[in-house]
N, C-alpha and C. Protein backbone atom coordinates (compact mmCIF):
# COMPACT_ATOMS: atom_id res chain seq x y z
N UNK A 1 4.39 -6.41 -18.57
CA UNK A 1 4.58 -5.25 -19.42
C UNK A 1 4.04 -4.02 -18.68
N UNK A 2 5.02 -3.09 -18.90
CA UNK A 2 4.46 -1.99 -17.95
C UNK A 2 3.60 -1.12 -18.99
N UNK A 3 2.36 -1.08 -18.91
CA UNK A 3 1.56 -0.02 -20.07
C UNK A 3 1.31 1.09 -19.48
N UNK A 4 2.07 1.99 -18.75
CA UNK A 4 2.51 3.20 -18.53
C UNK A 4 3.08 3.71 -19.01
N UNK A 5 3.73 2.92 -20.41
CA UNK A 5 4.84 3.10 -21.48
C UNK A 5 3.86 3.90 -22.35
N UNK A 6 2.75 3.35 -22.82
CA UNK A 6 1.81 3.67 -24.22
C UNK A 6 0.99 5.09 -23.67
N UNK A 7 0.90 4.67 -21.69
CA UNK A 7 0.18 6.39 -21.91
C UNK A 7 0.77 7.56 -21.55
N UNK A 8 2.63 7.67 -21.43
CA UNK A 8 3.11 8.42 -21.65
C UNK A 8 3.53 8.84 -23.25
N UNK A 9 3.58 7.99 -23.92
CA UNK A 9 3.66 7.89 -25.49
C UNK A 9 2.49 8.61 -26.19
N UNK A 10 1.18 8.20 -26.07
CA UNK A 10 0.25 8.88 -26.04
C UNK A 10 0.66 10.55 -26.21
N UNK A 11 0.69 10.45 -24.94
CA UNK A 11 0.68 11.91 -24.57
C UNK A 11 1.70 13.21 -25.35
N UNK A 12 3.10 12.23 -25.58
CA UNK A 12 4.03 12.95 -26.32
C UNK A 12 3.45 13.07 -28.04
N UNK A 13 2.84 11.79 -28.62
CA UNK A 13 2.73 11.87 -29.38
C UNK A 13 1.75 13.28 -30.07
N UNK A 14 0.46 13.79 -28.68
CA UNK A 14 -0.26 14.55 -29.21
C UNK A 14 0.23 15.80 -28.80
N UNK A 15 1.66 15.83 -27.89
CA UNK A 15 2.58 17.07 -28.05
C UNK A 15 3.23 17.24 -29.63
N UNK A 16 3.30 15.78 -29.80
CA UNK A 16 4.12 16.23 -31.43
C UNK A 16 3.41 16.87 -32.54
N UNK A 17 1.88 16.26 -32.23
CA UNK A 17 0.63 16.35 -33.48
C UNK A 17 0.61 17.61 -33.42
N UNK A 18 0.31 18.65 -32.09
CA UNK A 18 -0.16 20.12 -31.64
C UNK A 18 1.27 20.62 -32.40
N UNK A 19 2.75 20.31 -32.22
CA UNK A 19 3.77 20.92 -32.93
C UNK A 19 3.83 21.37 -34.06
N UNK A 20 3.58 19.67 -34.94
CA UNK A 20 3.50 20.09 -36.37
C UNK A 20 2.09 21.16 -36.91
N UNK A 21 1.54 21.35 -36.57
CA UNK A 21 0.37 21.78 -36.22
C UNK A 21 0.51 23.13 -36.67
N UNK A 22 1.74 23.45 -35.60
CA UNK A 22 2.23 24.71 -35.40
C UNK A 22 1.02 25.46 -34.21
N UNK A 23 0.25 24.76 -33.05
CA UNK A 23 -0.19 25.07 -32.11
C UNK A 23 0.60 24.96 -30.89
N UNK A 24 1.53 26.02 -30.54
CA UNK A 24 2.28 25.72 -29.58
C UNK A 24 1.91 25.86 -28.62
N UNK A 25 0.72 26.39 -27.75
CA UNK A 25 0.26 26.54 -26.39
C UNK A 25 -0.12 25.23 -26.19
N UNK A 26 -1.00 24.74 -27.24
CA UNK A 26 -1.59 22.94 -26.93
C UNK A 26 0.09 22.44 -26.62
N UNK A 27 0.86 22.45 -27.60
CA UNK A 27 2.13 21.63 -27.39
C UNK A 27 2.71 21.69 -26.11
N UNK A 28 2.87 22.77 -25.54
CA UNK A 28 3.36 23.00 -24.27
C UNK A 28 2.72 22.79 -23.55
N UNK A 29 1.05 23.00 -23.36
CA UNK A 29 0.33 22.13 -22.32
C UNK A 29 0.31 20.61 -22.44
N UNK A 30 0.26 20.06 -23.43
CA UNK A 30 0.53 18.89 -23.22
C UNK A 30 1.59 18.08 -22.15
N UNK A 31 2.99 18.47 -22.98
CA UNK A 31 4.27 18.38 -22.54
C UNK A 31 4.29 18.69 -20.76
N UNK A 32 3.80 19.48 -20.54
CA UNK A 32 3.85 19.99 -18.69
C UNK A 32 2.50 19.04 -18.53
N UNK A 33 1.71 18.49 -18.99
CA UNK A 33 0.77 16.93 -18.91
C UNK A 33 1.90 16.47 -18.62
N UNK A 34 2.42 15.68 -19.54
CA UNK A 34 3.18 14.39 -19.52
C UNK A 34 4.30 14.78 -18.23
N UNK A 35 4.78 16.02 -18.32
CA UNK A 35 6.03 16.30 -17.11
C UNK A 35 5.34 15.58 -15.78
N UNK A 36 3.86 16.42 -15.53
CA UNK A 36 3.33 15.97 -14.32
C UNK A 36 2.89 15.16 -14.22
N UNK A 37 2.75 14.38 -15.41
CA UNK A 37 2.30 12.68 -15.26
C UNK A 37 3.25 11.95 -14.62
N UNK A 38 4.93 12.27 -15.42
CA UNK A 38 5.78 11.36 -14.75
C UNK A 38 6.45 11.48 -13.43
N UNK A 39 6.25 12.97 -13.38
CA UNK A 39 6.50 12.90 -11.56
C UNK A 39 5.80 12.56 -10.79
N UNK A 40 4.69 12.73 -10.92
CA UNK A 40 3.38 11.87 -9.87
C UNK A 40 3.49 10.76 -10.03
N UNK A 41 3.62 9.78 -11.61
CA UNK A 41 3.86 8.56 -11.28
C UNK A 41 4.78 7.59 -11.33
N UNK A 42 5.99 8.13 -11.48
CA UNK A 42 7.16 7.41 -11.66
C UNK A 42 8.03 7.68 -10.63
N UNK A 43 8.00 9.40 -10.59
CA UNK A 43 9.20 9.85 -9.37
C UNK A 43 8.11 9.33 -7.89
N UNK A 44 7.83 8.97 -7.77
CA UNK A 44 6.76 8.65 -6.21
C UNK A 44 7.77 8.35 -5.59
N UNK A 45 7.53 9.22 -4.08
CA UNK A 45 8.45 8.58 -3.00
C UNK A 45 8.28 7.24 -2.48
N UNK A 46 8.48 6.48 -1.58
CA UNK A 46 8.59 5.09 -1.56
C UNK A 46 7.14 4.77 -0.61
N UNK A 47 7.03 5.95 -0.12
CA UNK A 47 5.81 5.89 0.60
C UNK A 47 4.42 5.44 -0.28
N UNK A 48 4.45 6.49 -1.57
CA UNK A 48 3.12 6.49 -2.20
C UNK A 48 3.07 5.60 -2.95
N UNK A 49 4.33 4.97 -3.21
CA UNK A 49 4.65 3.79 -4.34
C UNK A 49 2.98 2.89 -3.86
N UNK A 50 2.58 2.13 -5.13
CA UNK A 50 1.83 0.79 -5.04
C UNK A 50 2.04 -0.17 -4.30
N UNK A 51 1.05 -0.93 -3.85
CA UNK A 51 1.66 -2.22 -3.09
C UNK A 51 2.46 -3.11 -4.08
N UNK A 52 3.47 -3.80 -3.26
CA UNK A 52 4.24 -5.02 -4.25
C UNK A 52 3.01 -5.84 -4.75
N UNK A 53 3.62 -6.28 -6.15
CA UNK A 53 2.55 -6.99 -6.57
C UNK A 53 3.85 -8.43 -6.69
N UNK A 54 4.33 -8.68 -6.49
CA UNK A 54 5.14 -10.04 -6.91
C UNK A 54 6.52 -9.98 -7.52
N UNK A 55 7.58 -11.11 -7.34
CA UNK A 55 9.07 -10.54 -8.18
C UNK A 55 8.52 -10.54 -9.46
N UNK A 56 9.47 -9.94 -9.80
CA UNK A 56 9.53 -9.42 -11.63
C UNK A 56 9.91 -11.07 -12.03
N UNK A 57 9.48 -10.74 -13.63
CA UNK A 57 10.27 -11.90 -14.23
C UNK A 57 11.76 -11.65 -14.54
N UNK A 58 12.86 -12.67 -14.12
CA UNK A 58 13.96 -12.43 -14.87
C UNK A 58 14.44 -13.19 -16.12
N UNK A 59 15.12 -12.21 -17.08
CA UNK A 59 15.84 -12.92 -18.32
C UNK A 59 17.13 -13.52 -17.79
N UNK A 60 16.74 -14.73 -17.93
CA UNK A 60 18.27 -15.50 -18.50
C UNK A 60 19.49 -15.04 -19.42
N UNK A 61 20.16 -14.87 -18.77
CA UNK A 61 21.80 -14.85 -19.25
C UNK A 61 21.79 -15.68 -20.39
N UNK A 62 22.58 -14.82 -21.76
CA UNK A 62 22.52 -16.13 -22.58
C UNK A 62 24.11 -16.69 -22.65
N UNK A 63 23.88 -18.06 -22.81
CA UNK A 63 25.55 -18.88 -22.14
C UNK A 63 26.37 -18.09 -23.18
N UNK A 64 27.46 -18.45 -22.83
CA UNK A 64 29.11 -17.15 -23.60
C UNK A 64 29.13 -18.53 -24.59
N UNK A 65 29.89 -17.87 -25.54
CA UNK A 65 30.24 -18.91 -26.42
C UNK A 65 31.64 -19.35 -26.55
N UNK A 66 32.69 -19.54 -25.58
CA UNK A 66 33.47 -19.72 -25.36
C UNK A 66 34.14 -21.37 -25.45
């Protein structure tokens, strides 16, 4: 499970909280948070990427019902 999921979620979520809020400077700093979260850690060139940690698991095909 990739839990890079929950702390970009996080992050949007307390862009949403600052929204309803009606605090839009928090909202927008947040949001340019999370922007530069995911380019630093998702867009990474192949260089800065992590070491391999092992193949992924794969899902099975489920048989056709044919």
């Amino acid at each position: 499970m990739d839990l890079r999921y929950f702390e970009l979620h996080d992050l949007l979520c307390e862009a949403m909280i600052a929204l309803e809020a009606g605090n839009y400077p928090a909202a927008a700093a947040t949001v340019r948070k999370a922007l530069a979260w995911v380019e630093a850690d998702w867009l990474a060139t192949p260089g800065t990427l992590p070491a391999f940690v092992g193949p992924s698991r794969s899902i099975p095909d489920e048989p056709d019902d044919d």
